[in-house]
Protein backbone atom coordinates (compact mmCIF):
# COMPACT_ATOMS: atom_id res chain seq x y z
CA UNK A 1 192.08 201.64 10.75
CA UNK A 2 187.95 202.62 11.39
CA UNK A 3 187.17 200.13 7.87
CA UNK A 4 188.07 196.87 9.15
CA UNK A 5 186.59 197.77 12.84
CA UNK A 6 183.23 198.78 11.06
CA UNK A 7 183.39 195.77 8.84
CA UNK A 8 183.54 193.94 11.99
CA UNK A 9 180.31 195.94 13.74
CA UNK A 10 178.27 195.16 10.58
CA UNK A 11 178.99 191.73 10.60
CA UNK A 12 178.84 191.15 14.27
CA UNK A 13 175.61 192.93 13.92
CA UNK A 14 174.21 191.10 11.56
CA UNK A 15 175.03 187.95 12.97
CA UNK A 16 173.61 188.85 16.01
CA UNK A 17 169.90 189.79 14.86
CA UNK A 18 169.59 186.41 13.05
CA UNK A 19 171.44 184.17 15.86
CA UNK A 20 169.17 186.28 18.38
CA UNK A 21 166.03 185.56 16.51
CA UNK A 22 166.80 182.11 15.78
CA UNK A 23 167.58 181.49 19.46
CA UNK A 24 164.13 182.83 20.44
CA UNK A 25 162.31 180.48 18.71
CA UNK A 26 164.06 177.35 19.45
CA UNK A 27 163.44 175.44 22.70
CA UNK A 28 164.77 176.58 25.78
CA UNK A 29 167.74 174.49 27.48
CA UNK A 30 168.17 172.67 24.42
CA UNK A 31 171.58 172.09 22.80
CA UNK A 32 170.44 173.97 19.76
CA UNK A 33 169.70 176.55 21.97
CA UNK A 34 172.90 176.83 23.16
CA UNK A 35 175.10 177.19 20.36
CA UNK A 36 172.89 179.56 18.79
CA UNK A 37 172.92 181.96 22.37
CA UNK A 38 176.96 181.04 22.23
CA UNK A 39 177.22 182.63 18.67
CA UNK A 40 174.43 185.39 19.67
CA UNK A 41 176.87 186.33 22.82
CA UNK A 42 179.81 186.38 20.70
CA UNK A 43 178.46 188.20 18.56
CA UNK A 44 176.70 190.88 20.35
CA UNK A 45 179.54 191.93 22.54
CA UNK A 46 181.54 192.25 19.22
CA UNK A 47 178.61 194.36 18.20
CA UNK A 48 178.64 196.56 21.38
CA UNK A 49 182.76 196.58 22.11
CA UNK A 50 183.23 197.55 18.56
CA UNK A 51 180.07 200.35 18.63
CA UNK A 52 181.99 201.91 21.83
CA UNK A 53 185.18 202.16 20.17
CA UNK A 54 184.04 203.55 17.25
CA UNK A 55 181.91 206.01 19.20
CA UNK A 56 184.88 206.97 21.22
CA UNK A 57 186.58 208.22 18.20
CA UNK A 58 183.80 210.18 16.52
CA UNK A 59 183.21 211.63 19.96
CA UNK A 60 179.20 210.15 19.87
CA UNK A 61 178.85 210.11 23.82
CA UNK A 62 174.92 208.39 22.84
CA UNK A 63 176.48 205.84 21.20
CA UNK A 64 179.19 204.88 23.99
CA UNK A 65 176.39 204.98 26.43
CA UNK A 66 174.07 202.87 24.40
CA UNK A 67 177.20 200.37 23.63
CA UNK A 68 178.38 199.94 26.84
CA UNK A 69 174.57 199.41 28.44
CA UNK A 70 174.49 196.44 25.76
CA UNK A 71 177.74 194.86 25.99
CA UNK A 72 176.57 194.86 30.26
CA UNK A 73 173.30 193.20 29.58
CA UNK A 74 174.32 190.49 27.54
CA UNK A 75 177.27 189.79 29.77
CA UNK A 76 175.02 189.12 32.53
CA UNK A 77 172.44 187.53 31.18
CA UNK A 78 175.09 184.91 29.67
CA UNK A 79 176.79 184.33 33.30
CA UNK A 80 173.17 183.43 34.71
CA UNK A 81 172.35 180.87 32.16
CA UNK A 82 176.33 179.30 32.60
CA UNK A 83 176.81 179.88 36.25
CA UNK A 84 173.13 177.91 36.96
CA UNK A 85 171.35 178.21 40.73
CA UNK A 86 174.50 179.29 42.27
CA UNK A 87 175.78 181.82 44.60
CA UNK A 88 176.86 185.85 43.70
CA UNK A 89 180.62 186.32 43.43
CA UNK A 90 182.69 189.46 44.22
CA UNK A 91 182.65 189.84 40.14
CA UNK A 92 178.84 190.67 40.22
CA UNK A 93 179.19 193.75 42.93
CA UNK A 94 181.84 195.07 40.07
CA UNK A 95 179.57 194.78 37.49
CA UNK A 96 176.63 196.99 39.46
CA UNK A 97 178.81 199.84 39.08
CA UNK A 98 178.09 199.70 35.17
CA UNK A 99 174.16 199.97 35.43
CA UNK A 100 174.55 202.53 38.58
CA UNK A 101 177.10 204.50 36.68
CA UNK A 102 175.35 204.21 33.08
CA UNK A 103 172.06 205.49 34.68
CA UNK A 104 173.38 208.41 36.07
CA UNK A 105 175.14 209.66 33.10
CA UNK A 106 171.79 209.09 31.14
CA UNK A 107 169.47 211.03 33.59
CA UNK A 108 171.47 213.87 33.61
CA UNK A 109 171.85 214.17 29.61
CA UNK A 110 168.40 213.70 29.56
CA UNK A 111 167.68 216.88 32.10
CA UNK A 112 169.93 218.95 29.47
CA UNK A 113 168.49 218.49 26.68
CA UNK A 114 165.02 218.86 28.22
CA UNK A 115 166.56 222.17 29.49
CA UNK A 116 168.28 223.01 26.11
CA UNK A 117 167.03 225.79 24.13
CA UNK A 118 166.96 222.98 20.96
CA UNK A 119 165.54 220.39 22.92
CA UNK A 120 168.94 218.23 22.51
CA UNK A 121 171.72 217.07 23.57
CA UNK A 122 174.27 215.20 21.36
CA UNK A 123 172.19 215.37 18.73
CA UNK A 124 169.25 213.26 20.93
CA UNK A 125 165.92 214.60 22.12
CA UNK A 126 165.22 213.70 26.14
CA UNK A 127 163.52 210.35 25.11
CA UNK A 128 166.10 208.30 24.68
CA UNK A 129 168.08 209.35 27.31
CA UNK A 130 165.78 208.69 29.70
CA UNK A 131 164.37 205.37 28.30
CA UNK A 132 167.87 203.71 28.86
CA UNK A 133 168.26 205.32 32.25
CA UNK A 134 165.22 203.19 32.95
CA UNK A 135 166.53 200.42 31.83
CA UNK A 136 169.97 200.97 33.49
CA UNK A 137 168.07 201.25 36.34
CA UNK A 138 166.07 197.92 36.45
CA UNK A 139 168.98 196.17 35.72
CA UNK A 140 170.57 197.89 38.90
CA UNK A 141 167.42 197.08 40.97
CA UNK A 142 167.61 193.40 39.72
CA UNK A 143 171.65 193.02 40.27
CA UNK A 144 170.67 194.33 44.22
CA UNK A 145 168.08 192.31 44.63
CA UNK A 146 170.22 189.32 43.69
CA UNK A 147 173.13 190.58 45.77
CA UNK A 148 171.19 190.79 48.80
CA UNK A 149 169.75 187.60 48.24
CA UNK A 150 173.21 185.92 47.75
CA UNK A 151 172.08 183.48 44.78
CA UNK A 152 168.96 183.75 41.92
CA UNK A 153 167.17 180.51 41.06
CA UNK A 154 164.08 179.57 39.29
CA UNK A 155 161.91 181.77 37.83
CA UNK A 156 163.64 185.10 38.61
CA UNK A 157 166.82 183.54 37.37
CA UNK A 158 165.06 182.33 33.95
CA UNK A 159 163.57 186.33 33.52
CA UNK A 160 166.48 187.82 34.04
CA UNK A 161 168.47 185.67 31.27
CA UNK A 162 165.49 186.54 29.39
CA UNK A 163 164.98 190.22 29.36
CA UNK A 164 168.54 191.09 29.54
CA UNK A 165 168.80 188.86 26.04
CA UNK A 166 165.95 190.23 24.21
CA UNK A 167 166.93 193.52 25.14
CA UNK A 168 170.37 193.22 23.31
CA UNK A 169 168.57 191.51 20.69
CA UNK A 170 166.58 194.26 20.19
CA UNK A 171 169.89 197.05 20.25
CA UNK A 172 170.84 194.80 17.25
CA UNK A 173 167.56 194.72 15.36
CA UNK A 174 167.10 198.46 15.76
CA UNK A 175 170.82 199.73 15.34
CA UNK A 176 169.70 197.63 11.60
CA UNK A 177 166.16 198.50 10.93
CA UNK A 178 165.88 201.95 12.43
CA UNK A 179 169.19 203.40 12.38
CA UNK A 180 169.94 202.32 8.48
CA UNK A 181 166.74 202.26 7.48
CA UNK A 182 167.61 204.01 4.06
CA UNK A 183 169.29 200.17 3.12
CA UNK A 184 165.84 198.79 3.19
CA UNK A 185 163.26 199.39 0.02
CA UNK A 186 160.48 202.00 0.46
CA UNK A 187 157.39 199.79 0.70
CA UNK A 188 159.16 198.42 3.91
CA UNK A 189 159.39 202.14 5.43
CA UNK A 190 156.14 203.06 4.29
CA UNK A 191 154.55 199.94 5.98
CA UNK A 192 156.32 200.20 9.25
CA UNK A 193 157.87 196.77 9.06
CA UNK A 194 160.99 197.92 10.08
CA UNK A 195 159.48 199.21 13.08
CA UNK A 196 157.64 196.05 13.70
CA UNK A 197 161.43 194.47 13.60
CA UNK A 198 162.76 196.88 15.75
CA UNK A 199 160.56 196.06 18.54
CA UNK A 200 159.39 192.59 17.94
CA UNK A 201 162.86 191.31 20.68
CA UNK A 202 160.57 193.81 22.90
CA UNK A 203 157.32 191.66 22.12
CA UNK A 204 158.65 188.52 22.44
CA UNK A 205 160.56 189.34 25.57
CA UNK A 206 157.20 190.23 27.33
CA UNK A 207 155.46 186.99 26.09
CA UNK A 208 158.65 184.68 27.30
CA UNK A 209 157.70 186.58 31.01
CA UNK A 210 154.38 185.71 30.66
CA UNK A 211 154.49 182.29 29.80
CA UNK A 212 157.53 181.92 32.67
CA UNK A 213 155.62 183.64 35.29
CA UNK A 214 152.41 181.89 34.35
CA UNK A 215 154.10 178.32 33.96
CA UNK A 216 155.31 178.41 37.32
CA UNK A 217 151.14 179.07 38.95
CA UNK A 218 150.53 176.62 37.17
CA UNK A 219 153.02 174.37 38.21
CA UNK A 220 152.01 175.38 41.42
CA UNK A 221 148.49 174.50 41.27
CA UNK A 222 149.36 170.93 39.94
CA UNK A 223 151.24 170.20 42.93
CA UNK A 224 148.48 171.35 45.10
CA UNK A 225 145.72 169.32 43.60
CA UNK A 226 148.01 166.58 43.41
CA UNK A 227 148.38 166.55 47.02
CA UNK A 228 145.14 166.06 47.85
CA UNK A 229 144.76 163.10 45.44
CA UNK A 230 148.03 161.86 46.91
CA UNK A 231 146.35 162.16 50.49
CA UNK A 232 142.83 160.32 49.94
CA UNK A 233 144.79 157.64 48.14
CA UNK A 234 147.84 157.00 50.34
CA UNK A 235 145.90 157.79 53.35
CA UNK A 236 147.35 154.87 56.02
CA UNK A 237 144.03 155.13 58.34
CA UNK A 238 142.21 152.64 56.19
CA UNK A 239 143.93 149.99 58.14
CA UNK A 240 140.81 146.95 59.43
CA UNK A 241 139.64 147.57 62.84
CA UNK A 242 140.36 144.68 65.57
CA UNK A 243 143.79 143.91 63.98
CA UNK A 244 146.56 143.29 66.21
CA UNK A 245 149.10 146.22 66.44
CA UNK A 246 151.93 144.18 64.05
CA UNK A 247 149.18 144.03 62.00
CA UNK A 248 147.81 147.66 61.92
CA UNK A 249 151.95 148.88 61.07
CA UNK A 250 151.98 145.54 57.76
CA UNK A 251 148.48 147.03 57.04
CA UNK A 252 149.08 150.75 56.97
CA UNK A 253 152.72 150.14 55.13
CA UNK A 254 150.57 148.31 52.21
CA UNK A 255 148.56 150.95 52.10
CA UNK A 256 150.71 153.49 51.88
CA UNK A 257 153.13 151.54 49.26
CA UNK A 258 149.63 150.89 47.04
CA UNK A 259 148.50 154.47 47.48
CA UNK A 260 151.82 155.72 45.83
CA UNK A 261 152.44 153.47 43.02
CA UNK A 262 148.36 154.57 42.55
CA UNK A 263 149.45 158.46 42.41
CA UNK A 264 148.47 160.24 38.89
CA UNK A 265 151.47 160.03 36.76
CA UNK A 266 151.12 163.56 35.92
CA UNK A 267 152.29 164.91 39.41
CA UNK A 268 155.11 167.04 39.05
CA UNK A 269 158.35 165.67 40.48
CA UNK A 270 158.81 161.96 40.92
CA UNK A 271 157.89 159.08 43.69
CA UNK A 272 160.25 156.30 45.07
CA UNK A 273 158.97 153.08 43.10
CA UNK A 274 159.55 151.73 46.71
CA UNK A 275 158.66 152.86 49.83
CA UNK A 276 160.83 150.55 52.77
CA UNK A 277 158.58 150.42 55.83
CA UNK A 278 160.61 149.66 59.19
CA UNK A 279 159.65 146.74 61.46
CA UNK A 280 158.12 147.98 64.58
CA UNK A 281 157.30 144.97 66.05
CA UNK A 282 158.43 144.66 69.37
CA UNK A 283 158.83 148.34 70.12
């Protein structure tokens, strides 16, 4: 019964480090994109559900920790990218109680074996324990933030598909690379390449935030400079002095209709080609 279930982890496994690392590299929101993140998903909560059970049955409380964290992650980072700038359900209070839950059991597994006379506890030194407590726990922080707020758009939406997807990306590349690293020739021990592996999802994760967090100043400043250029050239106070007031309201329309279709093309967003200015005269 355990061979074809950890046939199916290896493969599932497998599939998701190269779909995962793949999907990194290709451009974000296209349709590429997708169907590799659709077989990544798939994948990875094959990995995870299959890791749990067979932790369950070897009694490897680590591993059903570290499965079940997983399988949670990618779960929710797939229903932010799908559900898009909408509002929280009743579903995502449900799924706080993983992270809360998770976090607790890892904090206090961690105090044992830091209390232990070995120094362990299921065969784990305090480390790791409290490394995925941490991350249990800024994935509960994030989930209440969002639940307060009632919806997640824009960049915090984008960084928390992100993170939570490169850190299931990086449960598959290590449960590969570090956990069966004896597959692997020597030279690639002795180097640390499988190291690297490991924790190049971690890498790439941070430079995906960076670029994302710094896209969106910049964004920012563009619309701010483009502004101003918008408001010296579309500014309707040129209008002739001594004009007639029917003629000051066709003046300043013209002006303002000339001063958008002369806007920089590079302003983010996009203008009406045609601005309708009502008839005032008479009023």
């Amino acid at each position: 019964m355990r061979s074809p279930i950890l046939l199916v982890h290896i493969i599932a496994g497998t599939l998701g480090m190269l779909s995962g690392f793949i999907a990194v590299f290709l451009r974000k929101g296209s349709r590429r994109h997708g169907l590799v993140g659709d077989v990544f998903v798939v994948s990875m909560l094959t990995l995870s559900a299959t890791g749990v059970f067979l932790a369950i049955l070897k009694s490897q409380t680590g591993n059903i920790l570290g499965g079940s964290i997983t399988f949670y992650m990618v779960t929710t980072a797939w229903i932010t990218a799908r559900r898009g700038e909408g509002k929280t359900r009743l579903f995502d209070w449900v799924l706080l109680a993983f992270p809360l839950t998770i976090a607790a059991f890892e904090v206090t597994y961690g105090l044992e074996a830091a209390m232990s006379p070995t120094g362990l506890k299921f065969d784990y030194p305090p480390g790791p324990f409290f490394f995925m407590a941490v991350v249990a726990t800024l994935a509960a922080v994030g989930d209440v933030r969002m639940l307060v707020r009632g919806s997640i758009s824009g960049t915090q939406r984008l960084a928390r598909h992100l993170w939570r997807m490169c850190f299931g990306l990086f449960i598959a590349a290590a449960s590969i690379f570090l956990a069966r690293a004896h597959l692997f020739p020597v030279f690639m021990r002795k180097t640390g390449m499988l190291a690297f592996l490991s924790f190049l999802p971690v890498i790439l994760m941070i430079f995906w935030l960076i670029r994302v967090r710094f896209a969106k100043a910049y964004k920012r400043t563009s619309m701010l400079d483009g502004g101003e250029a918008y408001s010296r050239t579309a500014s309707p106070l040129s209008v002739s002095s001594g004009s007639t007031p029917n003629d000051r309201w066709d003046e300043a329309g013209s002006s303002l209709r000339s001063g958008l279709h002369a806007a920089p093309a590079s302003l983010p967003g996009s203008f009406p080609d045609r601005v309708e200015i009502g008839d005032h005269r008479g009023r």
